[in-house]
C-alpha atoms as a PDB file:
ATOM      1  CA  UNK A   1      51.471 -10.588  18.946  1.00  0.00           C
ATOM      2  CA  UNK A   2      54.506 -10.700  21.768  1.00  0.00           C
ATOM      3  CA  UNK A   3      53.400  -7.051  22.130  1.00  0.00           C
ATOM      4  CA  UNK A   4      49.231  -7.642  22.629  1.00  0.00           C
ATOM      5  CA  UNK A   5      50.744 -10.615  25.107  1.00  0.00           C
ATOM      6  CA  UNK A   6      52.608  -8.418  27.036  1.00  0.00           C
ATOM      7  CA  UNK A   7      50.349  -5.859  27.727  1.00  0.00           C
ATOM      8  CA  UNK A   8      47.324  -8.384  28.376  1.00  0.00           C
ATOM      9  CA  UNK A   9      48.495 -10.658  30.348  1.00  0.00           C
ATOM     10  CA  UNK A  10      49.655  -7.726  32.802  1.00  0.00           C
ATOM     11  CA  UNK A  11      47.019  -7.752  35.241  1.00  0.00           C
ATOM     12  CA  UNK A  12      47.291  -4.288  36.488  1.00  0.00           C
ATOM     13  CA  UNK A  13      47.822  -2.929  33.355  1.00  0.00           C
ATOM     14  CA  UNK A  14      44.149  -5.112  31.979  1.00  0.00           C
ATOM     15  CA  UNK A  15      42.676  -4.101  34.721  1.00  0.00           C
ATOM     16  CA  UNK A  16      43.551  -0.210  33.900  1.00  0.00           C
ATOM     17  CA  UNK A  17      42.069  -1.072  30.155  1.00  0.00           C
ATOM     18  CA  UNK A  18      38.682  -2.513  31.268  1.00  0.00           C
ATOM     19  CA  UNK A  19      38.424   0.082  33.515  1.00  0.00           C
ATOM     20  CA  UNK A  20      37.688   2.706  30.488  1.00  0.00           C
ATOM     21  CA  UNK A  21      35.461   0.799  28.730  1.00  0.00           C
ATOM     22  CA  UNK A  22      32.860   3.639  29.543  1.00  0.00           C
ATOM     23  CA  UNK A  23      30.100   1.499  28.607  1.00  0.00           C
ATOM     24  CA  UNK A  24      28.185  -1.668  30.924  1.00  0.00           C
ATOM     25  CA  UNK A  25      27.402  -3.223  27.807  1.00  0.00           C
ATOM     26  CA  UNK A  26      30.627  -3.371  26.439  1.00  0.00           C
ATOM     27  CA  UNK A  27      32.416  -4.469  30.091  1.00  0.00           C
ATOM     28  CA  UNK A  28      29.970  -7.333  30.028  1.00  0.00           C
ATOM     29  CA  UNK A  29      31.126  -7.987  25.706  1.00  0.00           C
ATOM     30  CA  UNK A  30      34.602  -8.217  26.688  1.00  0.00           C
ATOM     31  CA  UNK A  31      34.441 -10.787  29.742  1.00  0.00           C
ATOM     32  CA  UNK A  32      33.580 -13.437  27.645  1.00  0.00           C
ATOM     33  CA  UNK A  33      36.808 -13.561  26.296  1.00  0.00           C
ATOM     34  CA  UNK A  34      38.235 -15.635  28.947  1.00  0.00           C
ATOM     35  CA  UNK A  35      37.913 -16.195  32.730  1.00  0.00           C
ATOM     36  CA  UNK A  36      40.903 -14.246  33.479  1.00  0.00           C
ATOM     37  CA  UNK A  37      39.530 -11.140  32.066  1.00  0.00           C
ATOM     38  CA  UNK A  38      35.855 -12.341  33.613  1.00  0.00           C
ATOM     39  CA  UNK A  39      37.268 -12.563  37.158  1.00  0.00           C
ATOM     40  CA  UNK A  40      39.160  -9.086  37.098  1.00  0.00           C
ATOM     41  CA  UNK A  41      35.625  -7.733  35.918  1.00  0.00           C
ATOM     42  CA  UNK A  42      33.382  -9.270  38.449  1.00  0.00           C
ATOM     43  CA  UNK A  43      35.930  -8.190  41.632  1.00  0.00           C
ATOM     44  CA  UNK A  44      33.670  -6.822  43.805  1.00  0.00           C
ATOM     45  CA  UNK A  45      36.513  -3.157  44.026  1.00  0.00           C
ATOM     46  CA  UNK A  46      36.977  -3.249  40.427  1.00  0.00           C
ATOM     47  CA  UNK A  47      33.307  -2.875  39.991  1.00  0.00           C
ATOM     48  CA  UNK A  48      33.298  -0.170  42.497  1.00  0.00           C
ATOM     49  CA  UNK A  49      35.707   1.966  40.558  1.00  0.00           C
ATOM     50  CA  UNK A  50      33.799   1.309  37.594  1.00  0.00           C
ATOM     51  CA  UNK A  51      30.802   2.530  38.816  1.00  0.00           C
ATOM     52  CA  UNK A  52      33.112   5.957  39.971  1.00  0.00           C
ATOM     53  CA  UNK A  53      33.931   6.348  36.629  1.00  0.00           C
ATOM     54  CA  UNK A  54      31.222   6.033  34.940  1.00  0.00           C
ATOM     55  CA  UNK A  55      28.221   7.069  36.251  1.00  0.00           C
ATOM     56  CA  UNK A  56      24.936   5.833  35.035  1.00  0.00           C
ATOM     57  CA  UNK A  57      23.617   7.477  31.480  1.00  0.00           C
ATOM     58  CA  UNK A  58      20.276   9.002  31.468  1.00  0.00           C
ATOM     59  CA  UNK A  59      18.105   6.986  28.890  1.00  0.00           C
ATOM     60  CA  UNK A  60      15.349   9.432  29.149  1.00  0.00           C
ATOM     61  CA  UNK A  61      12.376  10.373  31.655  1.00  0.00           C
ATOM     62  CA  UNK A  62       8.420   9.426  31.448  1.00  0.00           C
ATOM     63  CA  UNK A  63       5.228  11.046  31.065  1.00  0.00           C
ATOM     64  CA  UNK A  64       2.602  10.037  32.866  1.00  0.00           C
ATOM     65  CA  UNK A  65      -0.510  10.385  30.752  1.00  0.00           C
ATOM     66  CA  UNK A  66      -3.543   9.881  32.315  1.00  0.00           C
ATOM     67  CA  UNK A  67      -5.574   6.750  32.341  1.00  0.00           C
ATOM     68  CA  UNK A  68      -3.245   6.077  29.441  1.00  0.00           C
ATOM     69  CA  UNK A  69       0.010   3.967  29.623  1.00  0.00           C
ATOM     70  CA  UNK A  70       3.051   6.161  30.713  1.00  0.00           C
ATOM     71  CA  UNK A  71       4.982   7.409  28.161  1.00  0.00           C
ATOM     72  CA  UNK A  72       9.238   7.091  27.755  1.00  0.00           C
ATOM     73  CA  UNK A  73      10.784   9.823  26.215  1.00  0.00           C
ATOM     74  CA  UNK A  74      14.228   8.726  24.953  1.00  0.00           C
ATOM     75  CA  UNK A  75      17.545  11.475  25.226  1.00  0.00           C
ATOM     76  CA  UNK A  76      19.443  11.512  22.328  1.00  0.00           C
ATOM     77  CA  UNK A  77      21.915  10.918  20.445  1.00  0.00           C
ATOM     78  CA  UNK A  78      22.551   8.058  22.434  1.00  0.00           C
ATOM     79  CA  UNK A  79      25.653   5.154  22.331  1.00  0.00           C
ATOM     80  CA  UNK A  80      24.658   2.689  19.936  1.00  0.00           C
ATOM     81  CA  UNK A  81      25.940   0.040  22.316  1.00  0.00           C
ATOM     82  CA  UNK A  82      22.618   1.057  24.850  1.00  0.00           C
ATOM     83  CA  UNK A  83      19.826   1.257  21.284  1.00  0.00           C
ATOM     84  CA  UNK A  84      18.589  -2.283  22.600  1.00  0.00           C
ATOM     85  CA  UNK A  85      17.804  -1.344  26.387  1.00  0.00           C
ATOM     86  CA  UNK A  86      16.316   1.835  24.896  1.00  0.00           C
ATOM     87  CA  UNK A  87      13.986   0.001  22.649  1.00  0.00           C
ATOM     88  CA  UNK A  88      13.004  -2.364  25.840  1.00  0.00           C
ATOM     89  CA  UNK A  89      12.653   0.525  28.130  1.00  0.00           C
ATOM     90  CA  UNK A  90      10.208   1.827  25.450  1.00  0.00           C
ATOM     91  CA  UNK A  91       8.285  -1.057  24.338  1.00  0.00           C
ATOM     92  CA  UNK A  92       8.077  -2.465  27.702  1.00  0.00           C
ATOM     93  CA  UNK A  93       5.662  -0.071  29.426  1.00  0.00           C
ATOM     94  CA  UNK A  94       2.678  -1.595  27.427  1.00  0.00           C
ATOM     95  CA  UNK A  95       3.018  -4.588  29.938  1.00  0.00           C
ATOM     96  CA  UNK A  96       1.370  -2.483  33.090  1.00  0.00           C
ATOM     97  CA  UNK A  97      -1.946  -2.897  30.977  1.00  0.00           C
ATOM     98  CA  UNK A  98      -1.661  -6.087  30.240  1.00  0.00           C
ATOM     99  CA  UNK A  99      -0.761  -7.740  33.505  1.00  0.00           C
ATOM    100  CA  UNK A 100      -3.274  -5.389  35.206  1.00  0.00           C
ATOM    101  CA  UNK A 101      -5.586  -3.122  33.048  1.00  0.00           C
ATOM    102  CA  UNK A 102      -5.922  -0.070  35.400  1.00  0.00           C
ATOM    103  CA  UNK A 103      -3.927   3.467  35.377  1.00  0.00           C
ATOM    104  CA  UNK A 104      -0.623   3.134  36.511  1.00  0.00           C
ATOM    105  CA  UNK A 105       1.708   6.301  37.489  1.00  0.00           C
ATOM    106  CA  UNK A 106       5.019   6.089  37.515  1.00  0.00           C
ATOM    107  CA  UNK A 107       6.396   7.736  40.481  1.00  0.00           C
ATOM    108  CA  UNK A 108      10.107   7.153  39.698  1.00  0.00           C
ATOM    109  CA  UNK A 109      12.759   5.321  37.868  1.00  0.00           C
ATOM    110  CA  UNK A 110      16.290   4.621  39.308  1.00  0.00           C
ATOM    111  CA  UNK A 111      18.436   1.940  37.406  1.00  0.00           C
ATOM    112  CA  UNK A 112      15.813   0.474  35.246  1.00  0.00           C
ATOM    113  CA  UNK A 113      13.699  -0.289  38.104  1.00  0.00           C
ATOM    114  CA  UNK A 114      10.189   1.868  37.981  1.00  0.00           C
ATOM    115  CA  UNK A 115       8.617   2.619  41.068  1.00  0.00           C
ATOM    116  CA  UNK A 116       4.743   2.543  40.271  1.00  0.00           C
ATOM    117  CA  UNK A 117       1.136   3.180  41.799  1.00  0.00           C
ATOM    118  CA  UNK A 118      -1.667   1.322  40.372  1.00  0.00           C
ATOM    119  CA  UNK A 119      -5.248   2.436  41.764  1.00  0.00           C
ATOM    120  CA  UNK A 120      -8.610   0.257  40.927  1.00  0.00           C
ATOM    121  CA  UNK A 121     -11.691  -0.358  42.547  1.00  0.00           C
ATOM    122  CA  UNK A 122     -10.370  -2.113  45.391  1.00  0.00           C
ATOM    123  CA  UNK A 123      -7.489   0.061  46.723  1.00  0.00           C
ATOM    124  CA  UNK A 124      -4.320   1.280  45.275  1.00  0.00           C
ATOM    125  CA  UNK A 125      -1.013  -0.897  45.025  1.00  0.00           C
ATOM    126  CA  UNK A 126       2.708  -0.184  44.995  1.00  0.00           C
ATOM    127  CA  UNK A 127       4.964  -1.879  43.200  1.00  0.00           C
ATOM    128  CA  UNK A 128       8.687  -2.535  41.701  1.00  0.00           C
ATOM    129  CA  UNK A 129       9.276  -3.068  38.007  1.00  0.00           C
ATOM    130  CA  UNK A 130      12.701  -4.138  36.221  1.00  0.00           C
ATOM    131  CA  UNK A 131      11.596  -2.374  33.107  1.00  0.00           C
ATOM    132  CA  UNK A 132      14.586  -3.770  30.679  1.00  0.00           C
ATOM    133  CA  UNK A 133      13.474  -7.636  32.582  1.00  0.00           C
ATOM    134  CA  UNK A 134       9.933  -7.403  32.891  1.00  0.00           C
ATOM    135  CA  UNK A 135       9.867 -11.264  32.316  1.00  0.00           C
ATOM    136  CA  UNK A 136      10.893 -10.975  36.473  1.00  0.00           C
ATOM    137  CA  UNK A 137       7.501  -9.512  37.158  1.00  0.00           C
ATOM    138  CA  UNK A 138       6.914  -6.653  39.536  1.00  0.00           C
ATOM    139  CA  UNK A 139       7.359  -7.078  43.145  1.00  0.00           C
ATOM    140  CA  UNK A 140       4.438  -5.618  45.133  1.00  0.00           C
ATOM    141  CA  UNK A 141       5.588  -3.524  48.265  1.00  0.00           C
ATOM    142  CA  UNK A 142       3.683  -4.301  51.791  1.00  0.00           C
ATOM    143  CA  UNK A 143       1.343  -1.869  53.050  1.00  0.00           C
ATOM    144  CA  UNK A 144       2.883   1.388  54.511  1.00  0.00           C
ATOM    145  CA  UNK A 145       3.269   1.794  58.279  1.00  0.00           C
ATOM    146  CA  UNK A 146       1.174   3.944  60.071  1.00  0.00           C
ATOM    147  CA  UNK A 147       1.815   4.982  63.502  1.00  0.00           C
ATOM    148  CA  UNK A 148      -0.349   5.996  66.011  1.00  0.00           C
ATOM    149  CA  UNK A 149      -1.038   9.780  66.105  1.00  0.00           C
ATOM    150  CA  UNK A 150      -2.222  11.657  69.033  1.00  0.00           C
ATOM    151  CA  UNK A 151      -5.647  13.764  67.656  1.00  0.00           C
ATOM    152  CA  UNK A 152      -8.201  12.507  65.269  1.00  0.00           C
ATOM    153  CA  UNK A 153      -7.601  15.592  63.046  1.00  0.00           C
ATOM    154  CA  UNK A 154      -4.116  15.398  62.939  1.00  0.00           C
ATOM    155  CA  UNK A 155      -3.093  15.807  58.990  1.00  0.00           C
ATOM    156  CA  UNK A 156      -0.168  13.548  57.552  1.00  0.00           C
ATOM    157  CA  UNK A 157       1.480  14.213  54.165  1.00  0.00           C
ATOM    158  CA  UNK A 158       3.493  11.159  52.738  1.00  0.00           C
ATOM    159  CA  UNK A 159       5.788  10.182  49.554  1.00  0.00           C
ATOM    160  CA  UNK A 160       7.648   6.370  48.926  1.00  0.00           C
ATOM    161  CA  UNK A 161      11.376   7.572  46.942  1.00  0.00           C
ATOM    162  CA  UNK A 162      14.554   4.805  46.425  1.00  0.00           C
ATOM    163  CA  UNK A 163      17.982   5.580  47.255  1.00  0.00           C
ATOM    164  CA  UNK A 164      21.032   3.931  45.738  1.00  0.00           C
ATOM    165  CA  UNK A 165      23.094   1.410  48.156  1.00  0.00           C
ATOM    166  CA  UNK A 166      26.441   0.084  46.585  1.00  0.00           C
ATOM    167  CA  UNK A 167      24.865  -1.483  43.461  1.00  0.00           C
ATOM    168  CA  UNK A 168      21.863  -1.882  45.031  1.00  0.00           C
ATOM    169  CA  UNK A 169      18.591   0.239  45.924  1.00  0.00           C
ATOM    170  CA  UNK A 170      16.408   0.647  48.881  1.00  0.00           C
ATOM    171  CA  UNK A 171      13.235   2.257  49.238  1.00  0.00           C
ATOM    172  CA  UNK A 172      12.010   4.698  52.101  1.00  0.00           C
ATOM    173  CA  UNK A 173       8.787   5.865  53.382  1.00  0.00           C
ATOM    174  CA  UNK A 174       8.368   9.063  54.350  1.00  0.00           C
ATOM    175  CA  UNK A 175       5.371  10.369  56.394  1.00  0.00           C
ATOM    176  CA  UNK A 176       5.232  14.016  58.011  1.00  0.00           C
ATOM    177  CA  UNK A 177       2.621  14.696  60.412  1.00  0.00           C
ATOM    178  CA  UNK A 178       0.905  17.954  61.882  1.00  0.00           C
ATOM    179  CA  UNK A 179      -0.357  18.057  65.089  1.00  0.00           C
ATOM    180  CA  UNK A 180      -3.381  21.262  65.575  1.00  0.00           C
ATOM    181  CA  UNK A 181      -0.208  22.890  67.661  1.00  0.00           C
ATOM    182  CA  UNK A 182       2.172  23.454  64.309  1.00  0.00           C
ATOM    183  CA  UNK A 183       4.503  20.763  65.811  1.00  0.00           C
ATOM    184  CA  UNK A 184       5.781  18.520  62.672  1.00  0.00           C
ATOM    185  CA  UNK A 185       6.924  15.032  63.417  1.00  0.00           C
ATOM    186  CA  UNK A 186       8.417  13.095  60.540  1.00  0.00           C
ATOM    187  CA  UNK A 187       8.466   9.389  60.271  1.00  0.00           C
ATOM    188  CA  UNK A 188      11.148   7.724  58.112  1.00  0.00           C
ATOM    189  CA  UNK A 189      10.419   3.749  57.603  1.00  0.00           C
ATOM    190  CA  UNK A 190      13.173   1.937  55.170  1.00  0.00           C
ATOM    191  CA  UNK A 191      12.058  -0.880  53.499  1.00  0.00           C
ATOM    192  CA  UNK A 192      14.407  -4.270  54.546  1.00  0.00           C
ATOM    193  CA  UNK A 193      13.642  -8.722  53.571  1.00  0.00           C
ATOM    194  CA  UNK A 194      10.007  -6.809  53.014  1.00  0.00           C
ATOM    195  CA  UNK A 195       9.238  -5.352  55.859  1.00  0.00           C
ATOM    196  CA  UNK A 196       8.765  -1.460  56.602  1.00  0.00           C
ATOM    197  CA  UNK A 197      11.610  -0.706  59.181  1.00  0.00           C
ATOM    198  CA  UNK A 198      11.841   2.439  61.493  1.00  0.00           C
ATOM    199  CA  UNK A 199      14.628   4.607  60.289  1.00  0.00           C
ATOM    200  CA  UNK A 200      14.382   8.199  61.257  1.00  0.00           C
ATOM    201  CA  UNK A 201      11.850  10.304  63.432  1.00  0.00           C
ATOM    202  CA  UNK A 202      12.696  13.761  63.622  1.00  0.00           C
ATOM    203  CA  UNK A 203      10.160  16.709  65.002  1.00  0.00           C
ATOM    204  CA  UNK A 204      10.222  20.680  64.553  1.00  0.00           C
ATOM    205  CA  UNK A 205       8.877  23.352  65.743  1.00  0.00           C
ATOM    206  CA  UNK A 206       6.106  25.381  63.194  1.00  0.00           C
ATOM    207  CA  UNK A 207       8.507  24.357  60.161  1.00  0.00           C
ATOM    208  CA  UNK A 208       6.900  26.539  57.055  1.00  0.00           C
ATOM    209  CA  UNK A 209       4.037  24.293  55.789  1.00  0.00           C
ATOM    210  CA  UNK A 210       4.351  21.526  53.254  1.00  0.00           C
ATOM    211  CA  UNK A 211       2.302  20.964  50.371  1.00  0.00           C
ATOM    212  CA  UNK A 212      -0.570  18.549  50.154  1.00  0.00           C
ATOM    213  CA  UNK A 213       0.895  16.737  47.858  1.00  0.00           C
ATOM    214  CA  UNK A 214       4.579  15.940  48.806  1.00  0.00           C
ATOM    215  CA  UNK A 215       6.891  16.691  46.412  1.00  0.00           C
ATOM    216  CA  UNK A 216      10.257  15.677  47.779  1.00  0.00           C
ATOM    217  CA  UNK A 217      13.982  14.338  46.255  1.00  0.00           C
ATOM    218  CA  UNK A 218      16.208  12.347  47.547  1.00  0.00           C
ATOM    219  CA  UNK A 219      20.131  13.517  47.103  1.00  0.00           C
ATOM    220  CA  UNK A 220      23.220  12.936  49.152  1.00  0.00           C
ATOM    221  CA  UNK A 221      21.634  11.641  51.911  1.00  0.00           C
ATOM    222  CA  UNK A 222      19.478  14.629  52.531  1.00  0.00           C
ATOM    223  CA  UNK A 223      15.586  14.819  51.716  1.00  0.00           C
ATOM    224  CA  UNK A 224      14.354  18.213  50.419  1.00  0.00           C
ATOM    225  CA  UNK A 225      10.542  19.452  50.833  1.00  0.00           C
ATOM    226  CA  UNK A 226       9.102  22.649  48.897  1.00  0.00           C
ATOM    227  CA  UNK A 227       7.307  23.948  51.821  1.00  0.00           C
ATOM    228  CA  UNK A 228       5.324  27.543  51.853  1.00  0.00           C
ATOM    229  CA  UNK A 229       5.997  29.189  48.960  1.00  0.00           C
ATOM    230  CA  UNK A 230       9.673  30.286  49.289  1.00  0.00           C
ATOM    231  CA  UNK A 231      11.044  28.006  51.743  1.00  0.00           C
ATOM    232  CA  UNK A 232      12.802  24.600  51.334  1.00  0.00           C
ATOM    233  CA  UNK A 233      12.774  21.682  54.652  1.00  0.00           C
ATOM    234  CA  UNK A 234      15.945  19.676  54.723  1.00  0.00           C
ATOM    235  CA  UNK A 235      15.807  16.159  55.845  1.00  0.00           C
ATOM    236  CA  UNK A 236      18.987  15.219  56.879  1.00  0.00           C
ATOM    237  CA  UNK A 237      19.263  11.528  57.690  1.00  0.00           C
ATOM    238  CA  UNK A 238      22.761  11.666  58.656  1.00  0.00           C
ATOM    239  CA  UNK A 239      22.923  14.064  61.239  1.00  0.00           C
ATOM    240  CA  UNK A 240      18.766  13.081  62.217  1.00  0.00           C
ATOM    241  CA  UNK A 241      18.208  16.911  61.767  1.00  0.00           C
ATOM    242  CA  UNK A 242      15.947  19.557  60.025  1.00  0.00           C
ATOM    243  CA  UNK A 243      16.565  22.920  58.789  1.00  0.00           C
ATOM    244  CA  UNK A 244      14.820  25.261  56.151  1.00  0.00           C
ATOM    245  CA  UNK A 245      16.253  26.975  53.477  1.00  0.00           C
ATOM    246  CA  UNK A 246      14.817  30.357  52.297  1.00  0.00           C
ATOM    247  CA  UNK A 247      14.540  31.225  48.753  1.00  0.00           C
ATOM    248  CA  UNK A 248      16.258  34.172  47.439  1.00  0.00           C
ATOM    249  CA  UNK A 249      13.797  37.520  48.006  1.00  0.00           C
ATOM    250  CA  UNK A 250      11.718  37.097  45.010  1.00  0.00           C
ATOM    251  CA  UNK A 251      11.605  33.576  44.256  1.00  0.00           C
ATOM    252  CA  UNK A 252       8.690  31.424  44.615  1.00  0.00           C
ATOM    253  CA  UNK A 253       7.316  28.390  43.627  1.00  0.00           C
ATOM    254  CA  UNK A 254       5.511  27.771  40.123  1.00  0.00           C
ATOM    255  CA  UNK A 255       3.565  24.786  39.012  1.00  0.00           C
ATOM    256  CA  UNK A 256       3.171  22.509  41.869  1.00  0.00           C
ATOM    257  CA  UNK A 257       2.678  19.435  39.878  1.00  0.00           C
ATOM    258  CA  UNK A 258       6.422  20.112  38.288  1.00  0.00           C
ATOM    259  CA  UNK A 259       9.723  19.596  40.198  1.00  0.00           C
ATOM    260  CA  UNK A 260      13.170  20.241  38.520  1.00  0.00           C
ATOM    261  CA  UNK A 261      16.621  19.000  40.293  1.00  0.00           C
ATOM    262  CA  UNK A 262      19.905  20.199  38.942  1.00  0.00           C
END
């Protein structure tokens, strides 16, 4: 027992142990031993590190199915210490018909919170969803910006995507608009307190074209758009910047309606 004492009642070295806990779950088990060991676990830098350490785990991705309810498709084996938030994350998705009997798409997931579309008679809606809370509801986004283009034929392809922000997310609105010259301007609205913000626009001259339907990710800051059939248009929201990448000679792209990120 003088041993256990003297390890855990050395802050730095407690602080070094709850570090590899690997697992939220279990972090979260072990602060309820005492305050001490709470307040070392809530620090705003310890939390930081944790996150460093241990990235997210992938539960496992949906299927969309139709006028059906979307499907989750669990990874395994998985850590026994997550089986519950699977089971929610499963279970859960029967809710979308409940609270609002039409199709719903899921058009991503990023921390347990799905990112959905939900088209009726009346118009379609966007929306938030806590998937492992749904007792919080779903928070409906406001209707997307739309600035005023130049020529009545002017075409406009768009996509919503969330990006991760310390421990929190945001959510940006992409729209990329062709003029009859080629020119491309791109539009880049961030969503802040509920209210579409402007956050980027960035033009380019007779970029390679996109697709219809814009099928875009999100990753270190950078946006990338299959464009042609061998070409790739950067977003870069750091450096407010564009640039194409060229597939290998060769290489094109398959199914349109698939996208696969490594």
């Amino acid at each position: 027992m003088a041993a256990v004492s003297k390890v855990l009642e050395d802050d730095d070295l407690l602080t070094k142990i709850l570090l590899h806990t690997i697992l939220p779950t279990t972090l979260v088990n072990s602060v309820i031993v005492c305050t001490r060991w709470l307040t070392h676990a809530s620090d705003r830098a310890f939390l930081c590190r944790f996150r460093e350490i241990h990235p997210p785990h992938l539960l496992g991705f949906y299927i969309n199915k139709g006028q059906n309810t979307p499907q989750f498709i669990p990874i395994l084996p998985q850590p026994l210490d997550l089986a519950s938030v699977i089971r929610r994350a499963t279970s859960r998705l029967g809710i979308y018909q409940k609270v609002s009997p039409v199709p719903t798409y899921i058009l991503g997931c990023r921390n347990g919170n799905n990112l959905i579309r939900q088209h009726d008679k009346i118009g379609t809606t966007f929306a938030v969803h806590k998937v492992v809370c749904p007792e919080r509801g779903m928070d409906i986004l406001p209707p997307f910006p739309l600035p005023q283009f130049q020529y009545l034929f002017d075409t406009t392809y768009s996509r919503i995507m969330s990006k991760r922000e310390g421990n929190n997310l945001s959510y940006l609105y992409v729209l990329m608009h062709q003029t009859r010259d080629r020119k491309h301007r791109v539009y880049i609205y961030i969503l802040r307190h509920g209210i579409w913000c402007m956050n980027h626009i960035l033009t380019i001259d007779q970029p390679p074209r996109p697709w219809s339907v814009l099928k875009c990710v999100l990753s270190d800051n950078k946006i990338y758009v299959p464009a042609g059939w061998s070409n790739i248009v950067v977003l870069d929201l750091a450096a407010s910047s564009l640039s194409v990448i060229e597939l290998l000679e060769g290489m094109e792209y398959g199914e349109r309606n698939h996208i696969v990120t490594g």
